[in-house]
C-alpha atoms as a PDB file:
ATOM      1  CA  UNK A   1       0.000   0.000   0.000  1.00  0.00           C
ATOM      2  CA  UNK A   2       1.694   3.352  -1.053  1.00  0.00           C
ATOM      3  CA  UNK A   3       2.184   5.457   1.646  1.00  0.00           C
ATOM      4  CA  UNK A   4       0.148   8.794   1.565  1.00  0.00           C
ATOM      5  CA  UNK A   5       2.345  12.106   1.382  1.00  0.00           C
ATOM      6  CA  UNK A   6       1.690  15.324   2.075  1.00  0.00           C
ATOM      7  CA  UNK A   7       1.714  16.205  -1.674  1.00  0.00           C
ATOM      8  CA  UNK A   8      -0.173  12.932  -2.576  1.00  0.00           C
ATOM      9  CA  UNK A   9      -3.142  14.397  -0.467  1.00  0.00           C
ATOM     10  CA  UNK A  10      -3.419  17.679  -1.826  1.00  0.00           C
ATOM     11  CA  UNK A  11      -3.369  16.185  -5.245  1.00  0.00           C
ATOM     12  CA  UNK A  12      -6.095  14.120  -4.169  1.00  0.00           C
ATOM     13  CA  UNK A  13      -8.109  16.840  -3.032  1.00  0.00           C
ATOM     14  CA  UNK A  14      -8.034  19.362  -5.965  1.00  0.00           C
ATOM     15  CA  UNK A  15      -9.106  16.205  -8.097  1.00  0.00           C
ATOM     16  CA  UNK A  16     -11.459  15.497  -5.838  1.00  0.00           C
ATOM     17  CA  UNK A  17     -12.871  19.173  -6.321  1.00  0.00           C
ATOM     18  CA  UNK A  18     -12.593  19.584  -9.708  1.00  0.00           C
ATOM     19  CA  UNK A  19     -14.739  16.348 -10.312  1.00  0.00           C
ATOM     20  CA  UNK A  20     -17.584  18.233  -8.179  1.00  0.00           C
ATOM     21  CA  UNK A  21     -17.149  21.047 -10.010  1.00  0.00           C
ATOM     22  CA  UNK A  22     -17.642  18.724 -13.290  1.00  0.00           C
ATOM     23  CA  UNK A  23     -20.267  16.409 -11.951  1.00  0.00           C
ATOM     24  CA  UNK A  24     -22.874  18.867  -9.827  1.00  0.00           C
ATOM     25  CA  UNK A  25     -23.694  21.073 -12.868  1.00  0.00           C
ATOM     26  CA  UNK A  26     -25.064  17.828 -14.951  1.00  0.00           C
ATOM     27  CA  UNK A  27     -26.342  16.440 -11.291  1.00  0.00           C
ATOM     28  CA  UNK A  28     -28.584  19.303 -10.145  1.00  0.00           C
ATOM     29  CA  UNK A  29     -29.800  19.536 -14.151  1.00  0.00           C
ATOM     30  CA  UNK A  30     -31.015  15.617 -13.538  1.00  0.00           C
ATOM     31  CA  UNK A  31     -32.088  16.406 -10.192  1.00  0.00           C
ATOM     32  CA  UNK A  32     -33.615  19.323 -10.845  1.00  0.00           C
ATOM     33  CA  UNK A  33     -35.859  18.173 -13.923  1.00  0.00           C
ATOM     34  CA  UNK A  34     -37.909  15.904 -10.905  1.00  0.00           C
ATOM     35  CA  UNK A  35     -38.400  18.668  -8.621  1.00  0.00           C
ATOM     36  CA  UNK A  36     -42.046  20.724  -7.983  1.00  0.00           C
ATOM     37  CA  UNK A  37     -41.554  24.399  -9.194  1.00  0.00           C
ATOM     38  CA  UNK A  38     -41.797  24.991  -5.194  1.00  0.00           C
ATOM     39  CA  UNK A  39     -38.793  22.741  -4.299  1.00  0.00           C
ATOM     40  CA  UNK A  40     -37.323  24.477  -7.617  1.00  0.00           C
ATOM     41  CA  UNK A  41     -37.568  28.223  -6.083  1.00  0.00           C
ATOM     42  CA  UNK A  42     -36.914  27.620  -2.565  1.00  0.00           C
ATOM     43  CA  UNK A  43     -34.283  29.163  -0.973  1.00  0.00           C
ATOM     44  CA  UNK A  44     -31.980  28.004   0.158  1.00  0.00           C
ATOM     45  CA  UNK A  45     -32.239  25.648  -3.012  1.00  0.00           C
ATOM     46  CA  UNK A  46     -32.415  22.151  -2.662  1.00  0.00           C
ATOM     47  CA  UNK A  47     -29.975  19.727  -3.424  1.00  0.00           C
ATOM     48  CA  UNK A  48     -32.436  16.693  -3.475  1.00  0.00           C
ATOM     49  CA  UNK A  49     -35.689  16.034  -5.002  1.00  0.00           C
ATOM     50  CA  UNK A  50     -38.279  15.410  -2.300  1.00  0.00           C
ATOM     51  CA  UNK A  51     -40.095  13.148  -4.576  1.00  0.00           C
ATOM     52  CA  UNK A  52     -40.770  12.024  -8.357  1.00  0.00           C
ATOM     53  CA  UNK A  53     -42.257  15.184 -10.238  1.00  0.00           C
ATOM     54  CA  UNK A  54     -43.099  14.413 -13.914  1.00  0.00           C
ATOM     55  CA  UNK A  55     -44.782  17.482 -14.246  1.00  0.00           C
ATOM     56  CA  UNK A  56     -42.209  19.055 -15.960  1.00  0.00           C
ATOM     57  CA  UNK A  57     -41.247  16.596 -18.726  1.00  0.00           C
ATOM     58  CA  UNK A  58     -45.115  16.496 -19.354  1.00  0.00           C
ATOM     59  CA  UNK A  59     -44.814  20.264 -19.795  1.00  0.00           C
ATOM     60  CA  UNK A  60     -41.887  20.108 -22.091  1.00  0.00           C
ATOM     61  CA  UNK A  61     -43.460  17.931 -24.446  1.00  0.00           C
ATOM     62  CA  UNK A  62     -46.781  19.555 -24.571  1.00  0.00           C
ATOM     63  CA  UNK A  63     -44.878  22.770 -25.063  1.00  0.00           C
ATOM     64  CA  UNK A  64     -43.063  22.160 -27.641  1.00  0.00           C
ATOM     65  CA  UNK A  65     -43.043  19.761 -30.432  1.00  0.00           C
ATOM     66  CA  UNK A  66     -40.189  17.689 -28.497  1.00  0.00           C
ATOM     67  CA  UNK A  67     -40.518  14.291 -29.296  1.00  0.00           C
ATOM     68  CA  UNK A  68     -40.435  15.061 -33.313  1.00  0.00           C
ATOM     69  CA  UNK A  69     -37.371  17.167 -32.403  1.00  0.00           C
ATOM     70  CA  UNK A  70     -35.952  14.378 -30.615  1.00  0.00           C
ATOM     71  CA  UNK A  71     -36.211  12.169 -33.834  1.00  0.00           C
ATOM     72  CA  UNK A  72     -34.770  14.934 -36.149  1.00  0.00           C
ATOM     73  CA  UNK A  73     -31.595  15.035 -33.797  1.00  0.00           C
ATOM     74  CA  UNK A  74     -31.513  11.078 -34.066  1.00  0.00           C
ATOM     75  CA  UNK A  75     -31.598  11.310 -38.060  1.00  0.00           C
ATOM     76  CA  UNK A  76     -29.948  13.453 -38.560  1.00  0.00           C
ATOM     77  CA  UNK A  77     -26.791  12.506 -35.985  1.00  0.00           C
ATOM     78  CA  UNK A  78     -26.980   9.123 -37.133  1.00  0.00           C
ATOM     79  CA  UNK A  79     -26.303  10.155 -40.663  1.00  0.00           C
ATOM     80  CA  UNK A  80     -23.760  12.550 -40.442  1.00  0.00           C
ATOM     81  CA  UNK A  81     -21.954   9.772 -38.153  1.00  0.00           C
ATOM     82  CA  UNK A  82     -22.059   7.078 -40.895  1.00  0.00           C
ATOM     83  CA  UNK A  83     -21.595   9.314 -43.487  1.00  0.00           C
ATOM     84  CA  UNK A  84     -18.378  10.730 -41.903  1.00  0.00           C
ATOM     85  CA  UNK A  85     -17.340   7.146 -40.845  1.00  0.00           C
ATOM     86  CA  UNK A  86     -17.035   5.765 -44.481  1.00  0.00           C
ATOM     87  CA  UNK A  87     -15.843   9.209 -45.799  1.00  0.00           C
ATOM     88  CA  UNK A  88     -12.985   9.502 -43.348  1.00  0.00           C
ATOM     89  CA  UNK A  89     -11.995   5.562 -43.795  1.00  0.00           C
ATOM     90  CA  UNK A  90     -11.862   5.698 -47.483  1.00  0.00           C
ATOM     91  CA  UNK A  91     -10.114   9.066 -47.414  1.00  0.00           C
ATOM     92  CA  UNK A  92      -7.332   8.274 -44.996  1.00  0.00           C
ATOM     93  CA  UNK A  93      -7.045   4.216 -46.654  1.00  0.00           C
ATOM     94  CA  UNK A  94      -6.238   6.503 -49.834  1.00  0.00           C
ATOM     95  CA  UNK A  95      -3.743   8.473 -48.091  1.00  0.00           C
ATOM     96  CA  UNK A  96      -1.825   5.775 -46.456  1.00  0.00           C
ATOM     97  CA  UNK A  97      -1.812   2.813 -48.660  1.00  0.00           C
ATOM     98  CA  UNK A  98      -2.303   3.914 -52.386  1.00  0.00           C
ATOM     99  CA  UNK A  99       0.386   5.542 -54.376  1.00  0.00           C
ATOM    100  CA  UNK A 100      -0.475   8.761 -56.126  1.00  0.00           C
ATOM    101  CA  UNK A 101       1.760  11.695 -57.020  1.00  0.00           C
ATOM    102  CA  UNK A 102       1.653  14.725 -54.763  1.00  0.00           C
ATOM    103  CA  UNK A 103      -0.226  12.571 -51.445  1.00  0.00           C
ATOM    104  CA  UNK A 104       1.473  14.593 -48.773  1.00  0.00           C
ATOM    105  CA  UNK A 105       0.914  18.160 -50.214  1.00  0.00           C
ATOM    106  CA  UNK A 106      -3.072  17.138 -50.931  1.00  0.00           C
ATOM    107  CA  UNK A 107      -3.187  15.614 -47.030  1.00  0.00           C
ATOM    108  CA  UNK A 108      -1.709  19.000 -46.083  1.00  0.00           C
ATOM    109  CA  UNK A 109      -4.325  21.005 -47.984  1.00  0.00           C
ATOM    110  CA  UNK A 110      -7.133  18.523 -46.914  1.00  0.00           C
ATOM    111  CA  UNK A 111      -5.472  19.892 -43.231  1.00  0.00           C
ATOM    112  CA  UNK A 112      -5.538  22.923 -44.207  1.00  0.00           C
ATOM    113  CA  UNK A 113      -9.811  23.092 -44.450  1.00  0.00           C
ATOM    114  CA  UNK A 114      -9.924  22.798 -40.398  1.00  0.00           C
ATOM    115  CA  UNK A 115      -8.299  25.919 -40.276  1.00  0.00           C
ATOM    116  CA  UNK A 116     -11.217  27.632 -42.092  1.00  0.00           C
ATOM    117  CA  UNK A 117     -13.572  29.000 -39.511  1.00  0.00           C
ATOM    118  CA  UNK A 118     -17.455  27.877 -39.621  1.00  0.00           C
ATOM    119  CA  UNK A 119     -19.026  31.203 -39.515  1.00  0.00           C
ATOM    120  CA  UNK A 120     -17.525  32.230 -42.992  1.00  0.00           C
ATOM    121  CA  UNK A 121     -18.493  29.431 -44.891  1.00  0.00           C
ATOM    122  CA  UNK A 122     -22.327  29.206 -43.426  1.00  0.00           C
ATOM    123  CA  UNK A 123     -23.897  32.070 -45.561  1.00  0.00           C
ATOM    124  CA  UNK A 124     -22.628  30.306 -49.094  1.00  0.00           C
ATOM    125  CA  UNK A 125     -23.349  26.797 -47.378  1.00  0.00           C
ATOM    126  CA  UNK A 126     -27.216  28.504 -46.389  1.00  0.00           C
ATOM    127  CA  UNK A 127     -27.395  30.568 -49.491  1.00  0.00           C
ATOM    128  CA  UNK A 128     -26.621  27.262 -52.212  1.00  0.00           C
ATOM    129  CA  UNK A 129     -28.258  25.074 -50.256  1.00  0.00           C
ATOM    130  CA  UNK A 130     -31.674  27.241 -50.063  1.00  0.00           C
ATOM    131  CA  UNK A 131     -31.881  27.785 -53.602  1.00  0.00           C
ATOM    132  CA  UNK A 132     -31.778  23.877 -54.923  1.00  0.00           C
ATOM    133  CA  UNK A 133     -34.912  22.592 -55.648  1.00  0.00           C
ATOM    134  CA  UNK A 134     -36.647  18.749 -55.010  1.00  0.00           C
ATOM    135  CA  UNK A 135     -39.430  17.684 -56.519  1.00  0.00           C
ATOM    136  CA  UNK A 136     -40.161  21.100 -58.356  1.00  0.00           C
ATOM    137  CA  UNK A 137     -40.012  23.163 -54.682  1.00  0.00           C
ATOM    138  CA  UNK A 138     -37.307  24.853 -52.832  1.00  0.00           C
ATOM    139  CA  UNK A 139     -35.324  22.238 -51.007  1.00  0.00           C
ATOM    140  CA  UNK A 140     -36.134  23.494 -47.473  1.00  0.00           C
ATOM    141  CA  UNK A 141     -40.192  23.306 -48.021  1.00  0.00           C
ATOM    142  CA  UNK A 142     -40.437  19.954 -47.232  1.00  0.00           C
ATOM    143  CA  UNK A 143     -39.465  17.426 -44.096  1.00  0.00           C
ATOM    144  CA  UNK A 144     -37.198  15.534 -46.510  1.00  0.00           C
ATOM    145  CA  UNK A 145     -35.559  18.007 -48.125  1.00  0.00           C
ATOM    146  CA  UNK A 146     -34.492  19.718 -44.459  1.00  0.00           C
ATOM    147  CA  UNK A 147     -33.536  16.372 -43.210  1.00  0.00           C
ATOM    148  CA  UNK A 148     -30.985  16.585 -46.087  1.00  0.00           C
ATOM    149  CA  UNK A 149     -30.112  20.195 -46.008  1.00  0.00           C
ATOM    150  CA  UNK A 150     -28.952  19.553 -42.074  1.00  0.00           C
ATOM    151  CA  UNK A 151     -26.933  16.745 -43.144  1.00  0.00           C
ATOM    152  CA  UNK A 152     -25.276  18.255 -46.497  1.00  0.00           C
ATOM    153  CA  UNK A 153     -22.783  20.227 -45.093  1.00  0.00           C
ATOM    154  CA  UNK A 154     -21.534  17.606 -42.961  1.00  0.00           C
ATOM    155  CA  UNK A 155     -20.767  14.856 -44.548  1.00  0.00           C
ATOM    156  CA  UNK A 156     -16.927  14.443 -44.625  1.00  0.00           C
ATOM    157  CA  UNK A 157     -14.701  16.215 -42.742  1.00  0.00           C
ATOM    158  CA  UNK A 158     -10.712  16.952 -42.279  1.00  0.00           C
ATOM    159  CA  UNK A 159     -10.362  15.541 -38.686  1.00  0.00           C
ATOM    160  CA  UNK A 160     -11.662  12.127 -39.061  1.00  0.00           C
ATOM    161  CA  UNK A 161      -9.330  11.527 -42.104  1.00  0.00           C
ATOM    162  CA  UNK A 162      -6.519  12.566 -40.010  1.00  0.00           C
ATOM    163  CA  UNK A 163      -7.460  10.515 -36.745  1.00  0.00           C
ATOM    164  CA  UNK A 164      -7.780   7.619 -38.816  1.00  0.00           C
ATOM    165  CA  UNK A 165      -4.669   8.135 -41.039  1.00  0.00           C
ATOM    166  CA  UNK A 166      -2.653   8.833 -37.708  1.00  0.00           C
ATOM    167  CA  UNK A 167      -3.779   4.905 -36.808  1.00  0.00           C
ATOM    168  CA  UNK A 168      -3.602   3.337 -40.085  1.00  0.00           C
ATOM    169  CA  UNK A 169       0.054   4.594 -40.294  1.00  0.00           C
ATOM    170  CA  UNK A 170       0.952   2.201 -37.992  1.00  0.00           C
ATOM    171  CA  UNK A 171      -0.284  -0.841 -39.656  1.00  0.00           C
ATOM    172  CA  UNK A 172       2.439  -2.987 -40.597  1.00  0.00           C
ATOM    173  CA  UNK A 173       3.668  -2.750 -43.789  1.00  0.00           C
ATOM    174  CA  UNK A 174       4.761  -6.584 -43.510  1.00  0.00           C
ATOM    175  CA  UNK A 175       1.100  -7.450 -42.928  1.00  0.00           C
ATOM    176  CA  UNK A 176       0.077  -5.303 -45.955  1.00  0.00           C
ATOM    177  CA  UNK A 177       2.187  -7.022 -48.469  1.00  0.00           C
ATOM    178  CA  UNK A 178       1.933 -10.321 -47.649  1.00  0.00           C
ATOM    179  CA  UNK A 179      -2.243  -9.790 -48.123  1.00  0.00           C
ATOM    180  CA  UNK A 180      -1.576  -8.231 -51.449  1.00  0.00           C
ATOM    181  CA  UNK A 181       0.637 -11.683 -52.355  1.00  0.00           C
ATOM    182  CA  UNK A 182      -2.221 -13.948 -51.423  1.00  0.00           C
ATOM    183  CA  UNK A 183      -4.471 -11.980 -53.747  1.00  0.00           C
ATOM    184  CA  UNK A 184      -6.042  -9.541 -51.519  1.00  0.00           C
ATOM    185  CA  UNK A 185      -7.248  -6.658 -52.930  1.00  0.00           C
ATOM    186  CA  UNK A 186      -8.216  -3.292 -51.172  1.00  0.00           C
ATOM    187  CA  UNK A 187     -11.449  -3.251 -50.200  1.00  0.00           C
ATOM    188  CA  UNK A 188     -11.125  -6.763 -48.848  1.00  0.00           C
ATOM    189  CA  UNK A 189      -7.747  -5.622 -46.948  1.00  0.00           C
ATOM    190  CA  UNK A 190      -9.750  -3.128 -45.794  1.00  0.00           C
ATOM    191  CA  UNK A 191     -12.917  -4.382 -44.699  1.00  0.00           C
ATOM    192  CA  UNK A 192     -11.642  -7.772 -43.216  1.00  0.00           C
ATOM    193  CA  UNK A 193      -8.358  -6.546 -42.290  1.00  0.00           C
ATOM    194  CA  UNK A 194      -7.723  -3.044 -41.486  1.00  0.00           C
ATOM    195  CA  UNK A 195     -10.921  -2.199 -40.237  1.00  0.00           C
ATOM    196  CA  UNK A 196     -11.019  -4.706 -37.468  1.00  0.00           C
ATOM    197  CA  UNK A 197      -7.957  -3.840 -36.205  1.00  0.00           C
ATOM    198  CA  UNK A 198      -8.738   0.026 -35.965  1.00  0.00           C
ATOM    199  CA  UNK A 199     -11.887  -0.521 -34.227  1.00  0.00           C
ATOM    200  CA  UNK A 200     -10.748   2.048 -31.269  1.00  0.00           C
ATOM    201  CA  UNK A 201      -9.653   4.611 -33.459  1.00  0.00           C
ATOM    202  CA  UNK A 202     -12.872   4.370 -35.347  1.00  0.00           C
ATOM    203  CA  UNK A 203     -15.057   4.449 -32.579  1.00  0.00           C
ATOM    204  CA  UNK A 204     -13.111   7.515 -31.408  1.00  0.00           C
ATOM    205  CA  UNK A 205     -14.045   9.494 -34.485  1.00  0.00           C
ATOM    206  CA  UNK A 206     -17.865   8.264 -34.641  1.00  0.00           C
ATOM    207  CA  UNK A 207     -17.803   9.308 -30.970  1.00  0.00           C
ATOM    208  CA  UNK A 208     -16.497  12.851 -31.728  1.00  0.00           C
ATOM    209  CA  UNK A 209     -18.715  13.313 -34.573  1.00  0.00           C
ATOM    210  CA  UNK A 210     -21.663  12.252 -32.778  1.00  0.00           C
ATOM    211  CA  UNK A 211     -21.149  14.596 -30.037  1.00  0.00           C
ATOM    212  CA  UNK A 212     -20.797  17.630 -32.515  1.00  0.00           C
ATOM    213  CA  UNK A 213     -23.779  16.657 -34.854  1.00  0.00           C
ATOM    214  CA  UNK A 214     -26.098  16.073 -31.633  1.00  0.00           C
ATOM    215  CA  UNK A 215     -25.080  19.608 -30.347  1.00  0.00           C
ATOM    216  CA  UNK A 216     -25.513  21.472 -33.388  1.00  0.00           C
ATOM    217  CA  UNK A 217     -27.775  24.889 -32.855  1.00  0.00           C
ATOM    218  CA  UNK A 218     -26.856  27.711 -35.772  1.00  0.00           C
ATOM    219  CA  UNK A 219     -27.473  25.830 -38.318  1.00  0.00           C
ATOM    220  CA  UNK A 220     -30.080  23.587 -37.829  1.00  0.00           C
ATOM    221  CA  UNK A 221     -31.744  27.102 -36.397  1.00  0.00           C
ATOM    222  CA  UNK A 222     -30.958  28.577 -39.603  1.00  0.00           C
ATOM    223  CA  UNK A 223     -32.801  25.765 -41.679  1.00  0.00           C
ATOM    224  CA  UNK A 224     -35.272  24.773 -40.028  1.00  0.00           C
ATOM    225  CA  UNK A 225     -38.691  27.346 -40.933  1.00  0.00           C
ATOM    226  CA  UNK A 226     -40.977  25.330 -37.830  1.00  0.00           C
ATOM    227  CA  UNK A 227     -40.819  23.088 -34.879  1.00  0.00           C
ATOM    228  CA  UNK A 228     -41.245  19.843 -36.437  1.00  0.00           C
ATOM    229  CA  UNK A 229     -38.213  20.169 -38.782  1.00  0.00           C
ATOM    230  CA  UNK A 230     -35.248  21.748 -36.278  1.00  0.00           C
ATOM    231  CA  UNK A 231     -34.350  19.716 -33.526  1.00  0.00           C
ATOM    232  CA  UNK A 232     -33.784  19.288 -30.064  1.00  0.00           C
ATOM    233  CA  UNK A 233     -31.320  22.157 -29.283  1.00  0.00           C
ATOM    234  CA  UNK A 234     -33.700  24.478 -31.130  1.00  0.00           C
ATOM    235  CA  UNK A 235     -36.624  22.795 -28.980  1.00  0.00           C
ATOM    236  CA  UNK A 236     -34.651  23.646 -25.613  1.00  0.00           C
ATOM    237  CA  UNK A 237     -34.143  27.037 -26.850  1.00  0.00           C
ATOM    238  CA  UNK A 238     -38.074  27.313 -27.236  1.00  0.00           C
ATOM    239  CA  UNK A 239     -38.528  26.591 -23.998  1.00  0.00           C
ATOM    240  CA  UNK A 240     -36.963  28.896 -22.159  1.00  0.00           C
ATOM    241  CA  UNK A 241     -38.695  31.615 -24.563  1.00  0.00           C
ATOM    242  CA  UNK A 242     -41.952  30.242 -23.885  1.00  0.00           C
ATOM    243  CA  UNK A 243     -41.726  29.814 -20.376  1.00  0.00           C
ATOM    244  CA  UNK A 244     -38.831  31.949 -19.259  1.00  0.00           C
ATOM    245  CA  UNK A 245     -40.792  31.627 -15.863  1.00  0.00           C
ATOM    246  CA  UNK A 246     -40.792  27.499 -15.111  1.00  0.00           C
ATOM    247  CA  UNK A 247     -36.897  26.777 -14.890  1.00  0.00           C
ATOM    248  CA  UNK A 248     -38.316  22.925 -14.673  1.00  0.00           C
ATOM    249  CA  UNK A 249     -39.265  22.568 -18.152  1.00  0.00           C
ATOM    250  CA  UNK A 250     -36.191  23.892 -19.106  1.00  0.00           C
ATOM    251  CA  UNK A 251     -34.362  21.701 -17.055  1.00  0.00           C
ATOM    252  CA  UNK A 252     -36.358  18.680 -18.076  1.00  0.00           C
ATOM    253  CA  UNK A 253     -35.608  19.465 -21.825  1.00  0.00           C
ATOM    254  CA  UNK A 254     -31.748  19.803 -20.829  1.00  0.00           C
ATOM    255  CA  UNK A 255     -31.679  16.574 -19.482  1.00  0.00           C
ATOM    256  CA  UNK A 256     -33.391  14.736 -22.473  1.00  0.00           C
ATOM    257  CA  UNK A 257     -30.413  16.127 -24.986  1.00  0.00           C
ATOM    258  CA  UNK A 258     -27.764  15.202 -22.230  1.00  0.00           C
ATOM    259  CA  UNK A 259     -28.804  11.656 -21.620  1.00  0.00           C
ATOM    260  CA  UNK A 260     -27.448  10.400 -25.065  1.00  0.00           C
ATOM    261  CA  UNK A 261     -24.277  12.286 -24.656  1.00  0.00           C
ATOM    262  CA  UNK A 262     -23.975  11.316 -20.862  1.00  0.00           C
ATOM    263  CA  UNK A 263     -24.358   7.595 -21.833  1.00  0.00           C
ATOM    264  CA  UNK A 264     -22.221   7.604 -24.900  1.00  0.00           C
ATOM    265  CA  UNK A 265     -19.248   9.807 -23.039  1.00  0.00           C
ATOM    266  CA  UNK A 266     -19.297   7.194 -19.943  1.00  0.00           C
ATOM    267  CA  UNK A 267     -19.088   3.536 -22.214  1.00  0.00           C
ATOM    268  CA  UNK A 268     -17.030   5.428 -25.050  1.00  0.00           C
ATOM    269  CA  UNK A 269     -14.377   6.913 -23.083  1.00  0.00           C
ATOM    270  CA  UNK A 270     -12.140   4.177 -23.531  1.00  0.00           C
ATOM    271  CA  UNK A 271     -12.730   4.229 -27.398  1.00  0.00           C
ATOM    272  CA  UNK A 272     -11.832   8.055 -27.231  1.00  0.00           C
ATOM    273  CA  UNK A 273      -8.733   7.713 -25.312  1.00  0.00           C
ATOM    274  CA  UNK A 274      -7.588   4.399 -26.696  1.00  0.00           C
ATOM    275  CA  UNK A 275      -8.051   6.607 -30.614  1.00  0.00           C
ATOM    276  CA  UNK A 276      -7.042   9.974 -29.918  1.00  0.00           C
ATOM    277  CA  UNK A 277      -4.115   8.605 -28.620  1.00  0.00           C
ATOM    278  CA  UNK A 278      -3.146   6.126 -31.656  1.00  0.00           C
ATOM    279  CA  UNK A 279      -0.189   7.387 -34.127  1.00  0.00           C
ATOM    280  CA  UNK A 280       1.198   9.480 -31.178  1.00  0.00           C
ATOM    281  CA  UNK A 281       3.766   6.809 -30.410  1.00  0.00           C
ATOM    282  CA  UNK A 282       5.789   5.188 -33.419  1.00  0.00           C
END
């Protein structure tokens, strides 16, 4: 048993606070989404729900159109997920194992995109986007066409590609040639090969992309012309502009967007660790 230190306890206690000062904030919202608007508003606040309130999450729904939000988050998260998932593995596959003229100065401008702020591409991204047409109408008019307006803009991206080319750099070369000898050819390298053996880099990057497509607000906000076709960080918003004055419902709709999140962030940290980690040691 390693004998505690002076400097071994303070350590312990700063980490100690600092995972209160992490944990309470997503406690109380949990906590607080079960308590009466009296418990809410008492002072000195409570710390613990007296009881099991539902009133609020039956307020949030009835509110706002919450549980179609809900769905448009789902859809549209899951898509930009997969969609960046098979972008980003065929992109850096490309980069590592294929032979092309000029890879490293094409990875470097491919790089070279993350440095390009969001806000100044959004106005062309909104602009083009608005003025396609589907079926004869403008692209936003219908549920479909919004459900693929939110995704458009997000279906490959720069940091994936590098993640993933980070860990397929350290695939043995060995390993790679002797596949190609028995006849293997790249997408079965790939799919029966590589691709199992990256499986915590991978799930790092549909981890990180999940995270940012389920906590989207400006754009889906920008697309979205009524409640059933934004989503659930729009439908939060609503509520506290509907009723600024009930700090329950609001707290009830917080803790519907935070449960996905909370659960993937709690089995996936291992994944994210294990991934963002991989290529930094050769």
């Amino acid at each position: 048993m390693r004998q505690l230190t002076v400097g071994r306890v303070i350590t312990y206690a700063v980490l100690i606070l600092a995972a209160i000062a992490v944990i309470f904030p997503v406690y109380y919202v949990i906590a607080g989404s079960i308590m009466s608007p009296g418990q809410i508003s008492a002072y000195p606040p409570d710390l613990f729900p007296h009881g099991l309130f539902t009133g609020n999450y039956e307020g949030a729904t009835s509110t706002t159109a919450i549980g179609r939000q809900y769905l448009n988050s789902i859809l549209q998260t899951s898509v930009i997920t997969l969609s960046q998932l098979i972008t980003s593995v065929l992109a850096a596959y490309a980069f590592v194992f294929m032979k092309m003229w000029g890879r490293t100065v094409l990875f470097g401008l491919f790089l070279g995109t993350l440095m390009v702020p969001w806000e100044s591409i959004v106005l062309p991204n909104y602009l083009t986007i608005t003025g396609w047409e589907l079926g004869g109408q403008r692209l936003t008019a219908s549920y479909a066409g919004t459900m693929i307006a939110l995704v458009l803009p997000f279906l490959a991206n720069a940091f994936g590609v590098f993640l993933l080319r980070q860990s397929f750099l350290q695939f043995p070369t060995e390993l790679r040639d002797a596949a190609t000898i028995d006849g293997c050819g790249h997408w079965r390298f790939m799919r029966q090969i590589l691709i199992p053996l990256n499986k915590p880099a991978l799930m790092a990057v549909g981890l990180y992309v999940f995270l940012a497509a389920w906590n989207q607000f400006f754009w889906p906000l920008l697309i979205g012309d009524n409640a059933n076709r934004r989503t659930l960080q729009i439908g939060i918003s609503q509520l506290n502009d509907v009723e600024a004055a009930d700090p329950g419902l609001i707290l009830a709709g917080v803790t519907l967007s935070i449960l996905p999140t909370l659960a993937i962030v709690i089995f996936g940290q291992r994944f994210i660790v294990r991934g963002l980690t991989a290529g930094a040691i050769r």
